[in-house]
Protein backbone atom coordinates (compact mmCIF):
# COMPACT_ATOMS: atom_id res chain seq x y z
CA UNK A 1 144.28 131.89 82.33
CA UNK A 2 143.95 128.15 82.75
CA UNK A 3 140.62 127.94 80.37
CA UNK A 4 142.52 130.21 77.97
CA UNK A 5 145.41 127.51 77.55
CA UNK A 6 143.20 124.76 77.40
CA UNK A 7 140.58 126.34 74.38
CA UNK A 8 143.71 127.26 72.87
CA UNK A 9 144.71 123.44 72.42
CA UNK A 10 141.56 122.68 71.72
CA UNK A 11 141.04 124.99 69.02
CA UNK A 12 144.25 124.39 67.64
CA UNK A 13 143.30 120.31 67.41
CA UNK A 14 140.35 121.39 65.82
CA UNK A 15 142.17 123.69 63.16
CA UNK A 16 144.77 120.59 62.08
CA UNK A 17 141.66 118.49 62.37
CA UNK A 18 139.78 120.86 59.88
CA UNK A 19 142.86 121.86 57.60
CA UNK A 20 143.32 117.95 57.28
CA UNK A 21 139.93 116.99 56.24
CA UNK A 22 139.08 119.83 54.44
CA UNK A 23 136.14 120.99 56.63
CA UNK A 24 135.92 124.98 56.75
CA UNK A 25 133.47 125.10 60.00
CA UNK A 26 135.86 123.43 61.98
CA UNK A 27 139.01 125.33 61.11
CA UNK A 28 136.97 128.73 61.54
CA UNK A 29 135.67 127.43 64.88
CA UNK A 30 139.53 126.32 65.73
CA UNK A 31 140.64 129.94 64.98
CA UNK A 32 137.93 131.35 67.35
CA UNK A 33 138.92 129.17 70.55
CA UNK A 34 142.12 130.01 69.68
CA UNK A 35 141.32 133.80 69.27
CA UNK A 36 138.61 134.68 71.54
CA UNK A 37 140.41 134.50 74.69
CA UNK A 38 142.37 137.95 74.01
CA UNK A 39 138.84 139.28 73.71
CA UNK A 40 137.23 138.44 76.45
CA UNK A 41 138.15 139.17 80.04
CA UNK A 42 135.75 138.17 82.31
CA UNK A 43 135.70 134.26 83.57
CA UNK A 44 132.17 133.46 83.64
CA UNK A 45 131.86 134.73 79.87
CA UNK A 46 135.31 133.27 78.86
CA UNK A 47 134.24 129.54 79.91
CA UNK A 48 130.56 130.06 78.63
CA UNK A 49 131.67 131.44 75.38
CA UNK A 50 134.55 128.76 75.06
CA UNK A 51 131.97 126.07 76.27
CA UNK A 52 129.69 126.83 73.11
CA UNK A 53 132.35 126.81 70.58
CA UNK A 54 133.81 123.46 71.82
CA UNK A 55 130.60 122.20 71.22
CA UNK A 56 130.02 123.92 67.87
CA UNK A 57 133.80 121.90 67.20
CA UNK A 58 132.52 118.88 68.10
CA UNK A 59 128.18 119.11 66.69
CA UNK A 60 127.54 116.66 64.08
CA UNK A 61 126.47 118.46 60.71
């Protein structure tokens, strides 16, 4: 539950971050650690899966 709440601020940083500058990648990749967490249940998968789109978020082009 904990790693739910905190990709869901992160995401949501990184959607304003995205809507502000324009940049689609990082407002998709906002909606998905937002989203992704209803999705999956299991903890290892939910903090590997979050893991790789925090650093998609954050992966220079």
């Amino acid at each position: 539950m904990f790693l739910g709440i905190v990709y869901g601020c992160i995401g949501f940083a990184g959607f304003q971050y995205g809507r502000r500058q324009q940049q689609a990648r990082q407002m998709v990749v906002g909606i998905a650690l937002m989203s992704f967490g209803f999705f999956v249940s299991d903890p290892l998968i939910n903090g590997l899966v979050g893991a790789v789109l925090v650093l998609l978020l954050f992966w220079p082009r």
